[in-house]
PDB file of N, CA and C in Angstrom:
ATOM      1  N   UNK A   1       7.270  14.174  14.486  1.00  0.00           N
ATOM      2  CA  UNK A   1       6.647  13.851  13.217  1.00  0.00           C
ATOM      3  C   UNK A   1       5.801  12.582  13.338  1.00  0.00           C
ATOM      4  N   UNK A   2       5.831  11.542  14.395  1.00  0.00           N
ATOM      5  CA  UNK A   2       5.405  10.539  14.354  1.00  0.00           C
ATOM      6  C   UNK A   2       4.454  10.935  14.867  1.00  0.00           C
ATOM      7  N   UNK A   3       4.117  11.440  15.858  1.00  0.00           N
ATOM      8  CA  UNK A   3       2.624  11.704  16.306  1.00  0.00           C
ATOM      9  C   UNK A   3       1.960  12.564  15.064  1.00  0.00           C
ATOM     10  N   UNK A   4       2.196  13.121  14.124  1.00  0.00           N
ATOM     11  CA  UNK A   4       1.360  13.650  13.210  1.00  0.00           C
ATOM     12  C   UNK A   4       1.244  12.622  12.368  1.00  0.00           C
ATOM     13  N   UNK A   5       1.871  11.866  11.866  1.00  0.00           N
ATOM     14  CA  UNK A   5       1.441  10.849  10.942  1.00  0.00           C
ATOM     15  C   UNK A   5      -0.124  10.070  11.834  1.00  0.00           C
ATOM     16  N   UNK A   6       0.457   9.426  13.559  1.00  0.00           N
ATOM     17  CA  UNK A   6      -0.287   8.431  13.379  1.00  0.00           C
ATOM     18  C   UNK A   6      -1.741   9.468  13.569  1.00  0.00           C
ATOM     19  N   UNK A   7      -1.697  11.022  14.267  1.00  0.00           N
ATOM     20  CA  UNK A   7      -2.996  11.373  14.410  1.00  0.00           C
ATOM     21  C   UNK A   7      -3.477  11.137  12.882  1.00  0.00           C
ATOM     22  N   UNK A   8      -2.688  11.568  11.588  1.00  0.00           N
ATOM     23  CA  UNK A   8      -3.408  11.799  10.481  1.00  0.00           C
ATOM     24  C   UNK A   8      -4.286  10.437   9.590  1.00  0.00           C
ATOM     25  N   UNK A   9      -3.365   9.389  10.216  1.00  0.00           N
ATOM     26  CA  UNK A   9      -4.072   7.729   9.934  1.00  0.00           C
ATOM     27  C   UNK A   9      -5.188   7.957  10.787  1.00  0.00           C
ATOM     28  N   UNK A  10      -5.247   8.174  11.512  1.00  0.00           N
ATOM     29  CA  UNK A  10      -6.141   7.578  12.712  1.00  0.00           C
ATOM     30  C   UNK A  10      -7.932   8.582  12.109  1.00  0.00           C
ATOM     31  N   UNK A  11      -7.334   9.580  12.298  1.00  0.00           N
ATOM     32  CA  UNK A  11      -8.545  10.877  12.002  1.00  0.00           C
ATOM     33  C   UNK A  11      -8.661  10.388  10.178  1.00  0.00           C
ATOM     34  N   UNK A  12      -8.194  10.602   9.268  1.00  0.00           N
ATOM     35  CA  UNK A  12      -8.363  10.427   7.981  1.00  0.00           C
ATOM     36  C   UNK A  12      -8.305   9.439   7.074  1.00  0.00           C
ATOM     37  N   UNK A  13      -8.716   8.676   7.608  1.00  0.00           N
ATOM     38  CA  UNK A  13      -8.354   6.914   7.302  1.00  0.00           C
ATOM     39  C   UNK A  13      -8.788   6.910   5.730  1.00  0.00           C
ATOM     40  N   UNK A  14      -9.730   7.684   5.296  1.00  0.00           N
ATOM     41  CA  UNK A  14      -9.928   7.763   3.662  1.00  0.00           C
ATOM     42  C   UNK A  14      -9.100   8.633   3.127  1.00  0.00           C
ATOM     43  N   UNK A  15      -7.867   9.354   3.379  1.00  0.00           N
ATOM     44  CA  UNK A  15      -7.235   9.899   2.721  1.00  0.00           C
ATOM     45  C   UNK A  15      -6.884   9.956   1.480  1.00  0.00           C
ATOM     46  N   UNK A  16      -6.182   8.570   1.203  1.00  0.00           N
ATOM     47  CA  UNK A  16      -5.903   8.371   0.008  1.00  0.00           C
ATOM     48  C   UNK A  16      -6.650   7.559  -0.502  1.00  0.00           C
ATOM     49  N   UNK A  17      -8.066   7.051  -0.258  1.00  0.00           N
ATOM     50  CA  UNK A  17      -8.959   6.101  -0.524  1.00  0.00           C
ATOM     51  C   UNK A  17      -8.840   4.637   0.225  1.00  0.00           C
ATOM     52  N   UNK A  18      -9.924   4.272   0.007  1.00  0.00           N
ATOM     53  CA  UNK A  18     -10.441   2.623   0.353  1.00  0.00           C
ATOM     54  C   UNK A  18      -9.928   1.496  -0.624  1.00  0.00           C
ATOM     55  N   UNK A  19      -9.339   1.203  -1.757  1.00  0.00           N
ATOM     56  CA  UNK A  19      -8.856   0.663  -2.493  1.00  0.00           C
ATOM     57  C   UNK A  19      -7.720   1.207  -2.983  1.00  0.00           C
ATOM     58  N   UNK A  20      -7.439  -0.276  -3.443  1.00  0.00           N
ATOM     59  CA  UNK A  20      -5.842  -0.595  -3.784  1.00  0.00           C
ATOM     60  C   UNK A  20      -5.892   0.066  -5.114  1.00  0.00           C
ATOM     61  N   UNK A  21      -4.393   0.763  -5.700  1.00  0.00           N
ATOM     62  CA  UNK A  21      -4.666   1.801  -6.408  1.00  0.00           C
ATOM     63  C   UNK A  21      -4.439   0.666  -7.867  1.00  0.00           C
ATOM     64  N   UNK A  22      -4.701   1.136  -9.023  1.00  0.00           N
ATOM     65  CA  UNK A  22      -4.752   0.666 -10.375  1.00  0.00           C
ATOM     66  C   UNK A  22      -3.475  -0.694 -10.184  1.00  0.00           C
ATOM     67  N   UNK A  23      -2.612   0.089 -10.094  1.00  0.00           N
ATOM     68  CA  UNK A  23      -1.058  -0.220 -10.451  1.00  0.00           C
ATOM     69  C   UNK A  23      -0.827  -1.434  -9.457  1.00  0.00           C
ATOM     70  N   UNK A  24      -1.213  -1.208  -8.102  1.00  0.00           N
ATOM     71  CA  UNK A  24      -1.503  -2.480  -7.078  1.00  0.00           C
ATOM     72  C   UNK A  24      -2.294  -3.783  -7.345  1.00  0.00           C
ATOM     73  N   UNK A  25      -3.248  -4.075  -8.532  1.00  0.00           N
ATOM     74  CA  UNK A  25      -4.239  -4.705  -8.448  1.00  0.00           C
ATOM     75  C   UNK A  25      -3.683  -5.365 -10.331  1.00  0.00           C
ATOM     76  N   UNK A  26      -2.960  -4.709 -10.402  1.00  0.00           N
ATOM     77  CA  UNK A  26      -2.001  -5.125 -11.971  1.00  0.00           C
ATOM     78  C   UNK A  26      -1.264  -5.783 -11.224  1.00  0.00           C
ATOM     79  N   UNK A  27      -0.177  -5.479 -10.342  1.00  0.00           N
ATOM     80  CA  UNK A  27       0.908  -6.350  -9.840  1.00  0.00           C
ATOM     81  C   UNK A  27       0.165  -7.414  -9.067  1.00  0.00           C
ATOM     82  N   UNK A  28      -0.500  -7.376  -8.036  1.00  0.00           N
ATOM     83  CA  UNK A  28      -1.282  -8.630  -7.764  1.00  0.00           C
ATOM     84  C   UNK A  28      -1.216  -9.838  -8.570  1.00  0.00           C
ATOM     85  N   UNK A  29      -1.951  -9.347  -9.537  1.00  0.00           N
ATOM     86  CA  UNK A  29      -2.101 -10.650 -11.053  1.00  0.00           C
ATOM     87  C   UNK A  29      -0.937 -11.521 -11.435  1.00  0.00           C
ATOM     88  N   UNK A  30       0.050 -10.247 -11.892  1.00  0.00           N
ATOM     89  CA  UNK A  30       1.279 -10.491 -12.399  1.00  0.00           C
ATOM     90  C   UNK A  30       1.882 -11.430 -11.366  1.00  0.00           C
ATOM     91  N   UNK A  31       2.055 -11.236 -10.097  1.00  0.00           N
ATOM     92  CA  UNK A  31       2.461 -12.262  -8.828  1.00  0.00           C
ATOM     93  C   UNK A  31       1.836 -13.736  -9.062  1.00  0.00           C
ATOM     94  N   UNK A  32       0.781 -13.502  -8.865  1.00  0.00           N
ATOM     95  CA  UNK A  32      -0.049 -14.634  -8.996  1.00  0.00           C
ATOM     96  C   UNK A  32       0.043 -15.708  -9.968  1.00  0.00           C
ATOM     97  N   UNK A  33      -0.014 -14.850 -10.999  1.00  0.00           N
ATOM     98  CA  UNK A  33       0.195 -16.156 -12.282  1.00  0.00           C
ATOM     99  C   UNK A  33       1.546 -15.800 -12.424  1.00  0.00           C
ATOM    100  N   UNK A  34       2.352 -15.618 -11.959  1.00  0.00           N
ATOM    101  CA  UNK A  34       3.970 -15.862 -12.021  1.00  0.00           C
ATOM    102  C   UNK A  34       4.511 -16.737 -11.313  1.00  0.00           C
ATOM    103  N   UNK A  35       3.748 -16.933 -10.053  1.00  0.00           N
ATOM    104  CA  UNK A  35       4.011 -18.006  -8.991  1.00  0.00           C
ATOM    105  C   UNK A  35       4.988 -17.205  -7.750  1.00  0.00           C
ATOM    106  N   UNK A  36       5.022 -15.894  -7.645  1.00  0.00           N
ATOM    107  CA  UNK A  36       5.922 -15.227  -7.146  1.00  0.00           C
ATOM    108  C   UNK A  36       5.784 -15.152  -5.552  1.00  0.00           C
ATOM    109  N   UNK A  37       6.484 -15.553  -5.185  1.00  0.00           N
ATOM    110  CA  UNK A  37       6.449 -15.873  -3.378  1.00  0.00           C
ATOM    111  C   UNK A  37       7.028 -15.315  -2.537  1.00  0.00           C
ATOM    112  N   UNK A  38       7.923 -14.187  -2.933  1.00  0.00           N
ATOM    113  CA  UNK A  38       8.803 -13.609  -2.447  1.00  0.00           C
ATOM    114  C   UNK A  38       9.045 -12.058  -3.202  1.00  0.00           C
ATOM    115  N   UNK A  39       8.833 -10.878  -2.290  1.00  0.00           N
ATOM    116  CA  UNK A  39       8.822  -9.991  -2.451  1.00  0.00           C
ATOM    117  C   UNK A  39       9.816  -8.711  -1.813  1.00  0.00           C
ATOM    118  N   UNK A  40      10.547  -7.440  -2.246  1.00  0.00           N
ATOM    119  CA  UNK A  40      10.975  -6.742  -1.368  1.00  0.00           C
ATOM    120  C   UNK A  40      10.036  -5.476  -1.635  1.00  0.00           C
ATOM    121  N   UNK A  41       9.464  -4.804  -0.738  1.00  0.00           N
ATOM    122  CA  UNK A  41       9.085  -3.624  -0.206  1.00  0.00           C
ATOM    123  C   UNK A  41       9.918  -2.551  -0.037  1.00  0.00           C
ATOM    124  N   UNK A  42      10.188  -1.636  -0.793  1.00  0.00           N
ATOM    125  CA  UNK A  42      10.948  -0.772  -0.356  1.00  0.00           C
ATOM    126  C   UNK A  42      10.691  -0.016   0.472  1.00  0.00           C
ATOM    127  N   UNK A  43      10.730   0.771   2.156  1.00  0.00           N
ATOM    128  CA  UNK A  43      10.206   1.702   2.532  1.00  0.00           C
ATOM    129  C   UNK A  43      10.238   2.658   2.212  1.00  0.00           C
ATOM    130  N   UNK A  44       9.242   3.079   0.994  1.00  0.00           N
ATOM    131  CA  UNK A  44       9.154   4.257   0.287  1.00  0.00           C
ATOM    132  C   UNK A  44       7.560   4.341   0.606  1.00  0.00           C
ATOM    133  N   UNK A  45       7.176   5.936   0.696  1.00  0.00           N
ATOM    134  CA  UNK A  45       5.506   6.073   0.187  1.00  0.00           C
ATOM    135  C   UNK A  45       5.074   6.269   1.700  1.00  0.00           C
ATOM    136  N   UNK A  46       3.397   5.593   1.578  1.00  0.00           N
ATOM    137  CA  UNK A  46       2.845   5.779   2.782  1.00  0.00           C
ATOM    138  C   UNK A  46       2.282   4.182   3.067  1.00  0.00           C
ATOM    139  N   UNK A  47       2.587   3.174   2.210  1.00  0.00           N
ATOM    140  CA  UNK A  47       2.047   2.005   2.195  1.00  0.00           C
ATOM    141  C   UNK A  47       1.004   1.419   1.977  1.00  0.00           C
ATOM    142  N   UNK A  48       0.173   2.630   1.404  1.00  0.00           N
ATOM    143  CA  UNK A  48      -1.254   2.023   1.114  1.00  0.00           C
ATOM    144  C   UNK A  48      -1.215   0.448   0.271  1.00  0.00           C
ATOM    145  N   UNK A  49      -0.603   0.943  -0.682  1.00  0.00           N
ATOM    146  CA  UNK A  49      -0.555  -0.655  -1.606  1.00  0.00           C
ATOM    147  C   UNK A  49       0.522  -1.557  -1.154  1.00  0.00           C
ATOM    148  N   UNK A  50       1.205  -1.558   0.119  1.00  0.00           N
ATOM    149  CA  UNK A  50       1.729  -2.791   0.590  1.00  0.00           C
ATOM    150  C   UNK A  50       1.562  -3.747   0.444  1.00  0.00           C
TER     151      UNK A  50
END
């Protein structure tokens, strides 16, 4: 399975688009003017908005 993921990054790099999705660019803000420095990531998804 890992070699199909990385061929499918590699070949389709616009898959899910070039920008960070709505919901990514809301939390950004919210971080920011919260002062928030510390984050957990769940490994869920495909990581675009990491």
């Amino acid at each position: 399975m890992t070699e199909f993921w990385e061929t499918a990054f590699r070949d389709k790099q616009e898959m899910w688009g070039m920008e960070p999705a709505k919901s990514a660019e809301l939390t950004k803000t919210f971080f920011v003017e919260n002062s928030v420095k510390n984050i957990l990531i769940p490994g869920i998804g495909y990581g675009r908005n990491a």
